[in-house]
N, C-alpha and C. Protein backbone atom coordinates (compact mmCIF):
# COMPACT_ATOMS: atom_id res chain seq x y z
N UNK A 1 15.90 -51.55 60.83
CA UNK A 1 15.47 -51.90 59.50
C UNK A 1 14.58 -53.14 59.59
N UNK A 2 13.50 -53.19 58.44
CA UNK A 2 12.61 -53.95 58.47
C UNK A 2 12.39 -54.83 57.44
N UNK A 3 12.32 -56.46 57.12
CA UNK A 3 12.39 -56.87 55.87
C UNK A 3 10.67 -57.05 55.84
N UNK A 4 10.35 -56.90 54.67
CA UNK A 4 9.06 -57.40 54.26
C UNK A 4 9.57 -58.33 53.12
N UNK A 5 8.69 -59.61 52.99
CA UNK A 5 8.65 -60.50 51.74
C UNK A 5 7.42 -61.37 51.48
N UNK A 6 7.46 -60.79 50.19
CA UNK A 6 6.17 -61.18 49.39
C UNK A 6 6.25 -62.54 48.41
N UNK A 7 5.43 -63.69 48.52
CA UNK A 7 6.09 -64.89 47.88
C UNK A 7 4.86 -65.00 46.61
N UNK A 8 5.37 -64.97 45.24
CA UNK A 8 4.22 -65.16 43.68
C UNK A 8 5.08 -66.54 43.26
N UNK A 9 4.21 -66.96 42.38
CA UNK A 9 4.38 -68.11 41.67
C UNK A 9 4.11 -67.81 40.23
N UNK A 10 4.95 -68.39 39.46
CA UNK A 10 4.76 -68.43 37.65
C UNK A 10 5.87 -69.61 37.68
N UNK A 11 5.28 -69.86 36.04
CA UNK A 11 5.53 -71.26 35.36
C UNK A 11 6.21 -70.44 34.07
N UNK A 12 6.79 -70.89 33.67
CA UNK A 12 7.74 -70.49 32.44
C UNK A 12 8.53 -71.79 31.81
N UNK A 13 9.19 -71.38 30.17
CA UNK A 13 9.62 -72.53 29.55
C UNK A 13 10.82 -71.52 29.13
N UNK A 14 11.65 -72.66 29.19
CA UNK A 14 13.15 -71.65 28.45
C UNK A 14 14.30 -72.81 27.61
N UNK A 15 15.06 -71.88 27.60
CA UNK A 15 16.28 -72.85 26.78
C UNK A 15 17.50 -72.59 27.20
N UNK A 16 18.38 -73.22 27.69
CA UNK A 16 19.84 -72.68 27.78
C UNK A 16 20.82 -72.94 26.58
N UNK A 17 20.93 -72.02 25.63
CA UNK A 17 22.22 -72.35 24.51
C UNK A 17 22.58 -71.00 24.42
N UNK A 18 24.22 -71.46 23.98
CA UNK A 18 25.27 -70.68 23.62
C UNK A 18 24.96 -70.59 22.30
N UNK A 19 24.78 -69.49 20.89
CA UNK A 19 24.80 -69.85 19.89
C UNK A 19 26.34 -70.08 19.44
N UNK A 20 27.31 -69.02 20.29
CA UNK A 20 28.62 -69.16 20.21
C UNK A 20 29.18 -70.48 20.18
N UNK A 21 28.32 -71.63 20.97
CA UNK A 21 29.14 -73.04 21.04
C UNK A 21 28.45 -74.00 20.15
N UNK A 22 29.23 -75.07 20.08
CA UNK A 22 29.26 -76.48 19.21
C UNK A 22 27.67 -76.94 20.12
N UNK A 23 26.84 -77.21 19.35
CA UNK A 23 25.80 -77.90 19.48
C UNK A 23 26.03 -79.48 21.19
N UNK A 24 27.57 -79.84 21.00
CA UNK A 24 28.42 -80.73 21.78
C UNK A 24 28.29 -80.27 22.92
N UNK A 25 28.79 -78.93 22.84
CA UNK A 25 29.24 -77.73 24.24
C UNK A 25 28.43 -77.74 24.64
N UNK A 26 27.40 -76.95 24.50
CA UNK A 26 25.83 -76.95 24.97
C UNK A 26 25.20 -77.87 25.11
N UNK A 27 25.28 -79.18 24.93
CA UNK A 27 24.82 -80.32 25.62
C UNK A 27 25.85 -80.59 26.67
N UNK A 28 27.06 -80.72 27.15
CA UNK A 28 27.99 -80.99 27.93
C UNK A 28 27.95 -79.91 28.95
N UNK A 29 27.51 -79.02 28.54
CA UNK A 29 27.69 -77.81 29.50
C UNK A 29 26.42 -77.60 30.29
N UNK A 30 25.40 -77.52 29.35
CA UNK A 30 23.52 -77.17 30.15
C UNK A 30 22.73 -78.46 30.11
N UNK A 31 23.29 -79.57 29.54
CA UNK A 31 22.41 -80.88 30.00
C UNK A 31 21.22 -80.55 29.27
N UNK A 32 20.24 -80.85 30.18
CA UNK A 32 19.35 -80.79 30.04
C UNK A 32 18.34 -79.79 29.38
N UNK A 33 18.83 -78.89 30.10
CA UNK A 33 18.61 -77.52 30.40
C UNK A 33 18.67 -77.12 28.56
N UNK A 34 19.08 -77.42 27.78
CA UNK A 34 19.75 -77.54 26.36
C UNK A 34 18.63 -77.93 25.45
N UNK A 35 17.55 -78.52 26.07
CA UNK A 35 16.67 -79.27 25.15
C UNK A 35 16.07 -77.89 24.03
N UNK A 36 16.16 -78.66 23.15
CA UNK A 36 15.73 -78.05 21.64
C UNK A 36 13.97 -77.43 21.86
N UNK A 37 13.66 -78.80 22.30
CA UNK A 37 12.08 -78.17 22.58
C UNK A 37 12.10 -77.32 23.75
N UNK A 38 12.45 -77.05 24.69
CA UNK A 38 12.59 -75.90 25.77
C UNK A 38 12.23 -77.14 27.03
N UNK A 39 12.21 -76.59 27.98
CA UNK A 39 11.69 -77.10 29.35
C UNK A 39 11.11 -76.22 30.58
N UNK A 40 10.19 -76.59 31.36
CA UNK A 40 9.74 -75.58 31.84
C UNK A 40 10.21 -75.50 33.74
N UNK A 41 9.47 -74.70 34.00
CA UNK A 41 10.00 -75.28 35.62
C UNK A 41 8.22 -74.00 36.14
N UNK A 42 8.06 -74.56 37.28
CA UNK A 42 7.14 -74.01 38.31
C UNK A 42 8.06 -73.16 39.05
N UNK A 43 7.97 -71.87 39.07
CA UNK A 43 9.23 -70.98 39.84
C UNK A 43 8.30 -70.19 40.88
N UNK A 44 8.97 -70.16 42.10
CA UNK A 44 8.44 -69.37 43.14
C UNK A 44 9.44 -68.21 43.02
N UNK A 45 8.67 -67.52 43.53
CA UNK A 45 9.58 -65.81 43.10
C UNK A 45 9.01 -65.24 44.70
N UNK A 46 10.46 -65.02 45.49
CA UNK A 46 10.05 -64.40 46.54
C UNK A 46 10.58 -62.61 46.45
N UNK A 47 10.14 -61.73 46.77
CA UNK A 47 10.74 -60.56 46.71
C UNK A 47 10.43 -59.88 47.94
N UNK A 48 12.02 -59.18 48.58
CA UNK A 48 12.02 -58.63 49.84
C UNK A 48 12.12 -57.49 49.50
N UNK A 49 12.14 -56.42 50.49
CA UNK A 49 11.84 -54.96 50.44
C UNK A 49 11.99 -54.69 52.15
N UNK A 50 12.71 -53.45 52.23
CA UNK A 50 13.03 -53.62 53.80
C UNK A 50 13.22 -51.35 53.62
N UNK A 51 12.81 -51.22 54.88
CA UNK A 51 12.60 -49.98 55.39
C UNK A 51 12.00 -49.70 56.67
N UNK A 52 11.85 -48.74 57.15
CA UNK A 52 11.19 -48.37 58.43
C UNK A 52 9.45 -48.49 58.38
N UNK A 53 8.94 -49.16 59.06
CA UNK A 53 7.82 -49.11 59.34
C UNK A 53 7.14 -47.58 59.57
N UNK A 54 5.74 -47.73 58.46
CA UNK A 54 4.81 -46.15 58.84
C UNK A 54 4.38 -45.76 60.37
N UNK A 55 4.64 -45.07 60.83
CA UNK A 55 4.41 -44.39 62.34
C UNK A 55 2.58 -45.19 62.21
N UNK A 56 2.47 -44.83 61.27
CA UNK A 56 0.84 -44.49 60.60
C UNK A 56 0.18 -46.07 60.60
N UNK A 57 0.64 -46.70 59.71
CA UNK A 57 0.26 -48.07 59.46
C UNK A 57 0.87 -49.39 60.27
N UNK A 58 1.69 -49.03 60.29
CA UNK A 58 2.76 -49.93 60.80
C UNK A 58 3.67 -50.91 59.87
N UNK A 59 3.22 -50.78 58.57
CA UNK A 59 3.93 -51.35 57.41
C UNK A 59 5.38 -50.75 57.11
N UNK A 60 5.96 -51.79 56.93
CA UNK A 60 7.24 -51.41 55.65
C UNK A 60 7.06 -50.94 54.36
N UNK A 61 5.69 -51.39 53.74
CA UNK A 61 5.15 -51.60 52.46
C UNK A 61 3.69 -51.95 52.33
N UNK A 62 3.15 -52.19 52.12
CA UNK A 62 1.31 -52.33 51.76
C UNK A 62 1.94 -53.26 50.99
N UNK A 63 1.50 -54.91 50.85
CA UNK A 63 2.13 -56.06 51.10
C UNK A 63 1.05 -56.18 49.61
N UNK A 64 -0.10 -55.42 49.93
CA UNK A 64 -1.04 -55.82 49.00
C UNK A 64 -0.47 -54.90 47.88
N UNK A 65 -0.33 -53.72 47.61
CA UNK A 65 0.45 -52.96 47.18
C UNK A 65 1.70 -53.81 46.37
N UNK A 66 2.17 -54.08 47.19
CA UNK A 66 3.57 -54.82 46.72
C UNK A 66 3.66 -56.39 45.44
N UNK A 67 2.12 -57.29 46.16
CA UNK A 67 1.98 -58.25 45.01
C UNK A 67 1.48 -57.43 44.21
N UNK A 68 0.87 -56.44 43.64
CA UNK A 68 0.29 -55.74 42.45
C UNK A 68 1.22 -55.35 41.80
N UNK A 69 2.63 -54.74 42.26
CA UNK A 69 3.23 -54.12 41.56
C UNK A 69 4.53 -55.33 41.19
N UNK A 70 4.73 -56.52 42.21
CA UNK A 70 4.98 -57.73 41.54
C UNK A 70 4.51 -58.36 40.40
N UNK A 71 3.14 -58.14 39.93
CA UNK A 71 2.45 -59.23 39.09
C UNK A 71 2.28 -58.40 38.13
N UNK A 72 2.27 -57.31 38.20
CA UNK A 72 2.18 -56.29 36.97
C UNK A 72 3.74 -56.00 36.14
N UNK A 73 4.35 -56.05 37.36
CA UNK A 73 5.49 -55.59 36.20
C UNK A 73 6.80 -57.08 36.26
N UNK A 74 6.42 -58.58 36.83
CA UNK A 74 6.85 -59.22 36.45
C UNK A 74 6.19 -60.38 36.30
N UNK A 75 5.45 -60.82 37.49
CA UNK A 75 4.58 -62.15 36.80
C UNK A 75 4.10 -61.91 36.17
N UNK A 76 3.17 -61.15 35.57
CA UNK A 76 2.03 -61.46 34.54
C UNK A 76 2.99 -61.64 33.18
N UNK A 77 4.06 -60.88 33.19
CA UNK A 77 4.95 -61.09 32.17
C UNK A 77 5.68 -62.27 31.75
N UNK A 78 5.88 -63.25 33.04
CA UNK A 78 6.38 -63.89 32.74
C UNK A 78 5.95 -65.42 32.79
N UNK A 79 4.40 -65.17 33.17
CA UNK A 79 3.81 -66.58 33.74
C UNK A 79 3.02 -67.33 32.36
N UNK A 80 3.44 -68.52 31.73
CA UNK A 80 3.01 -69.45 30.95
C UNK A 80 3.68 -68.99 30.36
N UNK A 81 5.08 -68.45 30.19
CA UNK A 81 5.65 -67.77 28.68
C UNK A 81 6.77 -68.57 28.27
N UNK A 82 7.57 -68.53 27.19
CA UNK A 82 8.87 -68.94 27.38
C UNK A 82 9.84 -67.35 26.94
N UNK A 83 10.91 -67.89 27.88
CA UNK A 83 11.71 -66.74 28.54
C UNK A 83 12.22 -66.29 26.81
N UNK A 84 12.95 -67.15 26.49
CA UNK A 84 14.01 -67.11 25.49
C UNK A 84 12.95 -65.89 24.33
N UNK A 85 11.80 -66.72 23.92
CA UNK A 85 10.68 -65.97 23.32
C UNK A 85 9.73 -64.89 23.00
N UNK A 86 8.92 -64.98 24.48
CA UNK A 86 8.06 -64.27 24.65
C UNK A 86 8.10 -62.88 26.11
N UNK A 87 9.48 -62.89 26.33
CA UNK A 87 9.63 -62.08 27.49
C UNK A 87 10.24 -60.38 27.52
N UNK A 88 9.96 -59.40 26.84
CA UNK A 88 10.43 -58.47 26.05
C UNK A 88 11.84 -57.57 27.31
N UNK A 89 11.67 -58.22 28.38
CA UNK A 89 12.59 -57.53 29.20
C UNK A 89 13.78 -59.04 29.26
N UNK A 90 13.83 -60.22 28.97
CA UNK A 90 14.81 -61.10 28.72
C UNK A 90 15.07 -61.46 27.27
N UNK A 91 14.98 -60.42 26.04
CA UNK A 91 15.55 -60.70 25.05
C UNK A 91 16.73 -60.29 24.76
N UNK A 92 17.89 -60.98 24.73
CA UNK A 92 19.20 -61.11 24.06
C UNK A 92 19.98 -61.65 25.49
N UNK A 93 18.74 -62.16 26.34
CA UNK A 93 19.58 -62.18 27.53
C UNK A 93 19.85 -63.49 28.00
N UNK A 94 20.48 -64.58 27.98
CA UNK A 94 20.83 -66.32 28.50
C UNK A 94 19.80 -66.03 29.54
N UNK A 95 18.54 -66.94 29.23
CA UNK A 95 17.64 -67.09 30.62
C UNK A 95 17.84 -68.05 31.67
N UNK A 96 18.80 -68.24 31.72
CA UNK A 96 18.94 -68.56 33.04
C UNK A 96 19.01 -67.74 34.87
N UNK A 97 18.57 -68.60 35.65
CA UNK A 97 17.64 -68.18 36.48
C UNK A 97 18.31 -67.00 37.52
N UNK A 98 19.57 -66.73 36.98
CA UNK A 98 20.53 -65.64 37.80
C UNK A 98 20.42 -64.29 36.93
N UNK A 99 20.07 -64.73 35.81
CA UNK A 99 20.40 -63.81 34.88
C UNK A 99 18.27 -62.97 35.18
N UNK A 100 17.69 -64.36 35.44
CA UNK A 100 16.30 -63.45 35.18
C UNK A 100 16.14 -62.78 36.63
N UNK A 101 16.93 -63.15 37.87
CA UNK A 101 16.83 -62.51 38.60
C UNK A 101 17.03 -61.16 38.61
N UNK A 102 18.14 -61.17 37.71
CA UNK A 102 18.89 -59.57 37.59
C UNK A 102 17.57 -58.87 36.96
N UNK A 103 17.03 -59.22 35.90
CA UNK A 103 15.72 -58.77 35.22
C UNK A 103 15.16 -58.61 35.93
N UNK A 104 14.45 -59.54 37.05
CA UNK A 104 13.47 -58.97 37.77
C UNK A 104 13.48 -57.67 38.28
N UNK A 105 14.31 -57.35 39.57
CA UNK A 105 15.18 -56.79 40.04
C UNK A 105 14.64 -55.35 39.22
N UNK A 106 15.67 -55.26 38.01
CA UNK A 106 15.43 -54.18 36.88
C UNK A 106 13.91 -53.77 36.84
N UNK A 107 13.23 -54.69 36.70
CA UNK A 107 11.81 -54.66 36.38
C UNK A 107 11.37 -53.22 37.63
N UNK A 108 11.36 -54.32 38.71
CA UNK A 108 11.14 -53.99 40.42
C UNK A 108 11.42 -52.51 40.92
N UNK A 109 12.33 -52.47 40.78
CA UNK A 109 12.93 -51.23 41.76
C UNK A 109 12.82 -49.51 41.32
N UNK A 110 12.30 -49.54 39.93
CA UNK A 110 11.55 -48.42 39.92
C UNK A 110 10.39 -48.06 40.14
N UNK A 111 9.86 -49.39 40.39
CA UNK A 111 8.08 -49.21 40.54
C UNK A 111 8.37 -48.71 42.51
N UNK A 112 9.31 -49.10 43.22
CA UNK A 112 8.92 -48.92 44.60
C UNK A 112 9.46 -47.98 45.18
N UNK A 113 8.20 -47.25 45.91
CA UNK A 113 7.96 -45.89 46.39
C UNK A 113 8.69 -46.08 48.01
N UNK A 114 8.83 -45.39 48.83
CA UNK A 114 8.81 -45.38 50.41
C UNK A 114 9.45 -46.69 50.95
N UNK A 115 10.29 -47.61 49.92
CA UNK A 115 10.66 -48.78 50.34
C UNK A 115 12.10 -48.75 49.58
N UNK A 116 12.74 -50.06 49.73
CA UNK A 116 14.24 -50.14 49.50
C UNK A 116 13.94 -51.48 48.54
N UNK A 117 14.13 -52.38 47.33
CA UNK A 117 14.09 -53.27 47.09
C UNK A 117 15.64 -53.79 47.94
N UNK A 118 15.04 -55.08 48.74
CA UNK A 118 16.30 -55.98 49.11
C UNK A 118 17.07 -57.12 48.72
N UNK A 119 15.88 -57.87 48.04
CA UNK A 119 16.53 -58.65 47.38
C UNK A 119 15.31 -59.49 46.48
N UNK A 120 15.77 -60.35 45.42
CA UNK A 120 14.84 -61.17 44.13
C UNK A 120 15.77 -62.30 44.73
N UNK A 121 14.61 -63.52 45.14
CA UNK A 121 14.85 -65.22 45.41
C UNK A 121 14.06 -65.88 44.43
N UNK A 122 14.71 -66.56 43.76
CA UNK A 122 14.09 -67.38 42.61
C UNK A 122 14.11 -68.50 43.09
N UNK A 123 13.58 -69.22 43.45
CA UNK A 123 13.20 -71.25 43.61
C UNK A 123 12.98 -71.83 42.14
N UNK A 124 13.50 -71.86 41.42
CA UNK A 124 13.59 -72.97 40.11
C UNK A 124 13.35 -73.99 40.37
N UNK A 125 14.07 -74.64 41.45
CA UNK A 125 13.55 -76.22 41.84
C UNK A 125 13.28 -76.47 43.44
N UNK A 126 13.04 -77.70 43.53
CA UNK A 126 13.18 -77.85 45.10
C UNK A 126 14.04 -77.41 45.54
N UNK A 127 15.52 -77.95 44.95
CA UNK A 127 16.78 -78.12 45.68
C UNK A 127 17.78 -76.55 44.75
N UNK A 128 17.24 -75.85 44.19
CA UNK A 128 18.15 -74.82 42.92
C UNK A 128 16.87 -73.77 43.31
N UNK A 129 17.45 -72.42 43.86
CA UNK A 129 17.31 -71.32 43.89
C UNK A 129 18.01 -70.21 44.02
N UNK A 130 18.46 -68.82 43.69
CA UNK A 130 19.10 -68.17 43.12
C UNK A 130 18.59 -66.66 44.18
N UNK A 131 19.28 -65.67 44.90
CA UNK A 131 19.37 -64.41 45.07
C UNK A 131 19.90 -63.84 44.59
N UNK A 132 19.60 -62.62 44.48
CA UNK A 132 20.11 -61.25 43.90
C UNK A 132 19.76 -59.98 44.69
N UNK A 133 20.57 -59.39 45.15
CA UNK A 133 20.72 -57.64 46.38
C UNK A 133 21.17 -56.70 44.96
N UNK A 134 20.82 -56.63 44.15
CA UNK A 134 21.31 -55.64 43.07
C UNK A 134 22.56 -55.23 43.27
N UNK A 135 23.01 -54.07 42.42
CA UNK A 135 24.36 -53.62 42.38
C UNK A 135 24.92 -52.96 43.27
């Protein structure tokens, strides 16, 4: 088995609240992360994909292939947006960055042909990034 990984970048703004909790909760609980006006983060989005290499090409995947069908069916969606808002595949969903992984993911794995999706790595921050191997 073979991993291929493709690394995109988008910028996004979001919010973390419970409407279920005390205005209190949600500051005690998401900090920051809570702000009324939203906050944004620079997110690197790595996505792996793993299968047998083409006899033919020698690819796992057409890499070029692979950012197209990355940026089409999730960055472009999600780059300068805010999650909570403007993201029609994270509405009703807590955007936080485990939860948009799972979205991605969703997004991902019907678009890919002759390959296996392996896994969605989210980098939120330097030090805070998030995987997901689906179900």
């Amino acid at each position: 088995m073979v991993y291929l990984t493709r690394k995109e970048h988008f910028n996004a703004a979001h919010r973390l609240h419970n409407s279920k909790w005390s205005d209190e909760k949600n500051r005690e609980v998401f900090g920051k992360c809570n702000n009324e006006n939203w906050h944004g983060h620079n997110f690197e989005l790595y996505i792996t994909v793993k299968g047998e290499p083409d006899p033919e090409t020698g690819f796992v995947y057409n890499a070029k292939e692979l950012s197209k069908i990355i940026k089409e069916k999730a960055v472009d969606r999600l780059d300068h947006k805010n999650l909570n808002l403007d993201v029609d595949f994270m509405q009703g969903i807590m955007p936080s960055t485990e939860n948009l992984a799972k979205a991605i993911w969703q997004q991902l794995e019907p678009a890919l042909e002759d390959c296996e999706l392996h896994c969605v790595q989210i980098w939120e921050t330097d030090r805070i990034y998030v995987e997901y191997y689906g179900t």
